[in-house]
C-alpha atoms as a PDB file:
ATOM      1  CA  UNK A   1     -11.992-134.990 -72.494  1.00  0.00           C
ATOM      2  CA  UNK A   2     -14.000-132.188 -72.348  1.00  0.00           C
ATOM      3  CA  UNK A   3     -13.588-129.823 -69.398  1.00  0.00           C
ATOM      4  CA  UNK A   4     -10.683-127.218 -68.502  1.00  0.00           C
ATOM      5  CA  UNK A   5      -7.406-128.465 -69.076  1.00  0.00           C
ATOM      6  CA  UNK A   6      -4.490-126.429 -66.665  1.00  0.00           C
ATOM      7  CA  UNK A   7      -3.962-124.513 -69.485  1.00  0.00           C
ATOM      8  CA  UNK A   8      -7.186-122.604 -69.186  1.00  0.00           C
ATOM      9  CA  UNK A   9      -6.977-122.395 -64.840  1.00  0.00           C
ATOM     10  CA  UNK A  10      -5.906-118.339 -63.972  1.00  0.00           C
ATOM     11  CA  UNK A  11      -4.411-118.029 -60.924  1.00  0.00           C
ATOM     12  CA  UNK A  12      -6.760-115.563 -59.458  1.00  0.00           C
ATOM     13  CA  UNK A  13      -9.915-116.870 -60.803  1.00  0.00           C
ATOM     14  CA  UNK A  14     -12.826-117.847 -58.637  1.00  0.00           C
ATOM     15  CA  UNK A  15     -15.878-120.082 -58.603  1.00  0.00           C
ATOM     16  CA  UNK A  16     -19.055-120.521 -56.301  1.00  0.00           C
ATOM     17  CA  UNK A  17     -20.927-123.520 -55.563  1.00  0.00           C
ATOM     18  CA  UNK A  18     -23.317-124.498 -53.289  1.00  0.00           C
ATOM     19  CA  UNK A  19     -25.767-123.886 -51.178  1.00  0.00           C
ATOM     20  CA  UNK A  20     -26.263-127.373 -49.138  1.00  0.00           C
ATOM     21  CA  UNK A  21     -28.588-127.492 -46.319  1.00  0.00           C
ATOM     22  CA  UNK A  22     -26.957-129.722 -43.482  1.00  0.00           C
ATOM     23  CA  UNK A  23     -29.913-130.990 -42.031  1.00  0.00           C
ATOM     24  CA  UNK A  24     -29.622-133.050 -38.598  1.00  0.00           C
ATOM     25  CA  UNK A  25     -30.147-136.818 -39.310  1.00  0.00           C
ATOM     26  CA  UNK A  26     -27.101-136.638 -41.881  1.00  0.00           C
ATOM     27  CA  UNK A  27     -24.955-135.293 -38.902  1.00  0.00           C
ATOM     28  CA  UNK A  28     -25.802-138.136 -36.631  1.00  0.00           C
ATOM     29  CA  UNK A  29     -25.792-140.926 -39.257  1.00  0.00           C
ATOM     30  CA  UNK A  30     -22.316-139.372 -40.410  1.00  0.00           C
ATOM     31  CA  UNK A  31     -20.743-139.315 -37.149  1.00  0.00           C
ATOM     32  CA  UNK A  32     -22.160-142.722 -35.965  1.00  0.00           C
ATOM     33  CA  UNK A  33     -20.244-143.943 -38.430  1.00  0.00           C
ATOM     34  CA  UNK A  34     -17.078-142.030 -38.492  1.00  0.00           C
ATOM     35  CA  UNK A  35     -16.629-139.695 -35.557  1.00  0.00           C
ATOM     36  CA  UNK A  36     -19.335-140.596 -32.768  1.00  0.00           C
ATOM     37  CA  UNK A  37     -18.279-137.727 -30.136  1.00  0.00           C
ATOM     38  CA  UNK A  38     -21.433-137.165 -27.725  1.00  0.00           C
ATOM     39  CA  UNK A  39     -22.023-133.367 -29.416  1.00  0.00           C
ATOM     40  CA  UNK A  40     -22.249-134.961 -32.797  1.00  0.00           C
ATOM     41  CA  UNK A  41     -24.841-138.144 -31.990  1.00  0.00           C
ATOM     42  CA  UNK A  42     -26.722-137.286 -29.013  1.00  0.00           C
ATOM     43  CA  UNK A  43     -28.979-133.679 -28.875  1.00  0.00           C
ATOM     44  CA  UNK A  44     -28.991-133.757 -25.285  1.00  0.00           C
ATOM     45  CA  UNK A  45     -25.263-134.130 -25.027  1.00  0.00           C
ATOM     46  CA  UNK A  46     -24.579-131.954 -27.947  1.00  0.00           C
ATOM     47  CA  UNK A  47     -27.257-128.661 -26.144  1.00  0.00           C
ATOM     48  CA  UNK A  48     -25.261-129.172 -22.699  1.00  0.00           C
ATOM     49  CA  UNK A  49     -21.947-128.930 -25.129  1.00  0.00           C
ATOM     50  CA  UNK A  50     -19.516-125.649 -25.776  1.00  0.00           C
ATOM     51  CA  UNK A  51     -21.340-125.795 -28.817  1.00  0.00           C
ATOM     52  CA  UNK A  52     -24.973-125.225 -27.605  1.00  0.00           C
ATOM     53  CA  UNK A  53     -26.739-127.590 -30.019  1.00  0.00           C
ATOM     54  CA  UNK A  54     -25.791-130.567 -32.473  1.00  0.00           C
ATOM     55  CA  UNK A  55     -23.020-129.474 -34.225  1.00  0.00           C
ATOM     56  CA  UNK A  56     -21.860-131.353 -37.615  1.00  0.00           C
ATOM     57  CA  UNK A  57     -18.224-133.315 -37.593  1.00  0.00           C
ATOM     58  CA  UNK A  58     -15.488-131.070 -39.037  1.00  0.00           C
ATOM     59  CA  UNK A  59     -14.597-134.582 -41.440  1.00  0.00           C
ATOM     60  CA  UNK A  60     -18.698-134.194 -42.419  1.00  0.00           C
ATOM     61  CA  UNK A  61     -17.951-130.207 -43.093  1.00  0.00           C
ATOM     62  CA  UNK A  62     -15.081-130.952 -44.871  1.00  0.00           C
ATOM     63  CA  UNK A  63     -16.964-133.735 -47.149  1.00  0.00           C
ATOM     64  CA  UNK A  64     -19.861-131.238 -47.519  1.00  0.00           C
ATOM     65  CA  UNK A  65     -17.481-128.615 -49.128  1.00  0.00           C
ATOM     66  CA  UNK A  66     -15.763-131.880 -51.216  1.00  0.00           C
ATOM     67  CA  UNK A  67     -19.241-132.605 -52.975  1.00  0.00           C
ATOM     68  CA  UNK A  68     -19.719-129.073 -53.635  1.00  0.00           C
ATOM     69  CA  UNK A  69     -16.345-128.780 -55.273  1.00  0.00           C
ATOM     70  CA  UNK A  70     -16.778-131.735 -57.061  1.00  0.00           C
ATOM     71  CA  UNK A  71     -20.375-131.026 -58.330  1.00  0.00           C
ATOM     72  CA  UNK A  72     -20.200-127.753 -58.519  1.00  0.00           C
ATOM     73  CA  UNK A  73     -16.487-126.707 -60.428  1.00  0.00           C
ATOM     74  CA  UNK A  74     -14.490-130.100 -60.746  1.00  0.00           C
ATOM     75  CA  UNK A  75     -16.790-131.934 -62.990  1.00  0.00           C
ATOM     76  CA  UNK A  76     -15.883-129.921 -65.575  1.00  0.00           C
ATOM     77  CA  UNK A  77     -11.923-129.782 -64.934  1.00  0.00           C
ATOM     78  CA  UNK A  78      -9.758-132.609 -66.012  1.00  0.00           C
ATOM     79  CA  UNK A  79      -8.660-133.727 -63.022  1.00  0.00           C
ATOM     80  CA  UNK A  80      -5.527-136.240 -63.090  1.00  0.00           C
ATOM     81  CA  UNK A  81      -5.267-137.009 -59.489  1.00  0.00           C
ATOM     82  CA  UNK A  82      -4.641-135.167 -56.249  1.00  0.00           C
ATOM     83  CA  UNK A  83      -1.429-134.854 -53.933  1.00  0.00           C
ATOM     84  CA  UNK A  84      -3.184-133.991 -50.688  1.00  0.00           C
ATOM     85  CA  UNK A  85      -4.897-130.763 -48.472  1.00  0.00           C
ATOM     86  CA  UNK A  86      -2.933-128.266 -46.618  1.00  0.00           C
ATOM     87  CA  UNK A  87      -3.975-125.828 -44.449  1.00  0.00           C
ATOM     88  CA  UNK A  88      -7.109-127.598 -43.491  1.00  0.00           C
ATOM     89  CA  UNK A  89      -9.202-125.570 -40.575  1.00  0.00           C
ATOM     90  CA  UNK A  90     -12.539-126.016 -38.983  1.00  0.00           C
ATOM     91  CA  UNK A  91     -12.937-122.095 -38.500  1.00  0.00           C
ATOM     92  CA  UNK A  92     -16.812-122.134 -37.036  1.00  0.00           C
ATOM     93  CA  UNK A  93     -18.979-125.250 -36.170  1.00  0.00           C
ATOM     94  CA  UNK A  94     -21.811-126.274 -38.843  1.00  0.00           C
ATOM     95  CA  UNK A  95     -24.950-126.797 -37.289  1.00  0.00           C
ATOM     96  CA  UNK A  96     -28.384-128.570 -38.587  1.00  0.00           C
ATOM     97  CA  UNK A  97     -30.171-126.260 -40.908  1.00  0.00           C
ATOM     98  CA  UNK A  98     -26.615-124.561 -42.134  1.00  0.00           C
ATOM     99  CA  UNK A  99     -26.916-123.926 -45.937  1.00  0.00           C
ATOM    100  CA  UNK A 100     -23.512-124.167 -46.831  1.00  0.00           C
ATOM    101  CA  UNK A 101     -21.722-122.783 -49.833  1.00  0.00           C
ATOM    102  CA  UNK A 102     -18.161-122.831 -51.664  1.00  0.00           C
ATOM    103  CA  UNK A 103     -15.317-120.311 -52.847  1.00  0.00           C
ATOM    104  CA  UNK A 104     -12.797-121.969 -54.740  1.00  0.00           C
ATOM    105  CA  UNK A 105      -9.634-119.968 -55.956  1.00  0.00           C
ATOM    106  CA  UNK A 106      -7.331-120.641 -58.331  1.00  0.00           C
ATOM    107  CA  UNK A 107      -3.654-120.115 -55.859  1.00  0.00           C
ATOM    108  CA  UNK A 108      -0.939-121.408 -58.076  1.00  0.00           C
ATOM    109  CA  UNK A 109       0.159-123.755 -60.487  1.00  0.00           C
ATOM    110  CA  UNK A 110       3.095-125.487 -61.839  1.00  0.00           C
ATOM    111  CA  UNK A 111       4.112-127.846 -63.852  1.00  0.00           C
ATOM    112  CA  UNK A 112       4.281-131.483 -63.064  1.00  0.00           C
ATOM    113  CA  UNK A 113       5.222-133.921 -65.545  1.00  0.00           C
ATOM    114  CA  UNK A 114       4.545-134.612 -69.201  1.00  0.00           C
ATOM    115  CA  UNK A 115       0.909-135.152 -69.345  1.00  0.00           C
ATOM    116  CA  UNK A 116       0.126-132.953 -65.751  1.00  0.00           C
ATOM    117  CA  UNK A 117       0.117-129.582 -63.765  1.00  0.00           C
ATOM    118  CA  UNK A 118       0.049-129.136 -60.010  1.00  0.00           C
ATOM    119  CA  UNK A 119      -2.627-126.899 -59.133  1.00  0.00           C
ATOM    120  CA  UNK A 120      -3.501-125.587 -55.802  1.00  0.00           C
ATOM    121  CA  UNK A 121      -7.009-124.579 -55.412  1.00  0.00           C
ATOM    122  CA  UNK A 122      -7.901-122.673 -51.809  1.00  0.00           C
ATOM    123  CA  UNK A 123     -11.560-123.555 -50.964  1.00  0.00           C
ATOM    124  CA  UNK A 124     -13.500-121.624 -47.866  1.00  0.00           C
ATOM    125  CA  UNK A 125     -16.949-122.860 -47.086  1.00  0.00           C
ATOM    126  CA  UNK A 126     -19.436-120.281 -45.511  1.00  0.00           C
ATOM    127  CA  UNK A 127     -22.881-120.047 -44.102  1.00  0.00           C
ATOM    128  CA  UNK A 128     -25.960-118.966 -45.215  1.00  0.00           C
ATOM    129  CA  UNK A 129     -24.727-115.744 -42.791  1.00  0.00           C
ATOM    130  CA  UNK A 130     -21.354-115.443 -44.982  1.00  0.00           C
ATOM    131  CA  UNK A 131     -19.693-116.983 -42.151  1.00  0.00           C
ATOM    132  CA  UNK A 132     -16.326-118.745 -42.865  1.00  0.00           C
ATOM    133  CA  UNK A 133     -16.791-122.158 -41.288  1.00  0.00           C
ATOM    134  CA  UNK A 134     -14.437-124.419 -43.382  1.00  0.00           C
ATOM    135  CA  UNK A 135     -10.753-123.606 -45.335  1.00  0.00           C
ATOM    136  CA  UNK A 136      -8.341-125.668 -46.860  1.00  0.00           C
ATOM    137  CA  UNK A 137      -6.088-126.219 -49.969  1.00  0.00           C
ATOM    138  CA  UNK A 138      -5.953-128.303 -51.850  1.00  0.00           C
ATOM    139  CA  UNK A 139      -3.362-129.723 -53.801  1.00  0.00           C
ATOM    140  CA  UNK A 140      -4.856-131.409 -57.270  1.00  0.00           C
ATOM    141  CA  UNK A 141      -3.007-132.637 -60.488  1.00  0.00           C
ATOM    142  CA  UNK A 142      -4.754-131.610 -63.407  1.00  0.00           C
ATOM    143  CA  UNK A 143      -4.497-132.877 -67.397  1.00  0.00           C
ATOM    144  CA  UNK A 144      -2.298-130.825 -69.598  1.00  0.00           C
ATOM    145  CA  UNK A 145      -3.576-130.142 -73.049  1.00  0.00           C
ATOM    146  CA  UNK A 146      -0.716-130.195 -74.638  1.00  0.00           C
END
């Protein structure tokens, strides 16, 4: 292994990633598949909508800001598994064109077991207008060094 160990996470420390442009055929092919609401699938539908326009699943924002983590911070952090996400929110709707982009805090950490710590990481996805569209925490076990 090569990557941060939970020895070297500081609570308080931050990390970017991103941006991702969210462009409009991956929000219809992802919501065909997974959440095929009217305002996610059809542009008519989605322009006479209380969103105004096509607007992106909150599961396709939320997988967005996953990739990003993942690409962008967790590939080099020995992950040992993950416990779940709390807090999870859908603050603003993504729309086609969106360039998204990552903050990813170090919240707290504990011990787990021999070999692991419990870390919580908050992540909050924004727009390319700084825009908070996406939080959540989560809740990842990461390899001790020790």
């Amino acid at each position: 292994m090569t990557g941060q160990y939970y020895e070297d996470l500081t609570v308080g420390e931050t990390h970017d990633a991103g941006p991702r442009t969210v462009t409009d055929e991956e929000i219809i092919e992802f919501a065909e598949k997974y959440d095929p609401q009217s305002f996610h699938v059809d542009r008519e539908a989605a322009d006479a909508s209380m969103f105004g326009g096509l607007a992106a699943s909150g599961w396709h924002t939320a997988s967005v800001a996953m990739r990003l983590l993942v690409d962008g911070y967790f590939e080099d952090v020995e992950i040992g598994g993950a416990l779940g996400v709390d807090d999870l929110r859908w603050r603003k709707p993504v729309y086609a064109g969106d360039e998204l982009s990552i903050t990813v805090t170090v919240a707290d950490k504990e011990i787990w077991d021999d070999d692991r710590g419990r870390v919580e990481f908050d992540l909050e996805a924004y727009n390319q207008d700084d825009v908070l569209v996406h939080s959540r925490t989560e809740l990842v076990l990461v390899f001790r060094e020790d």
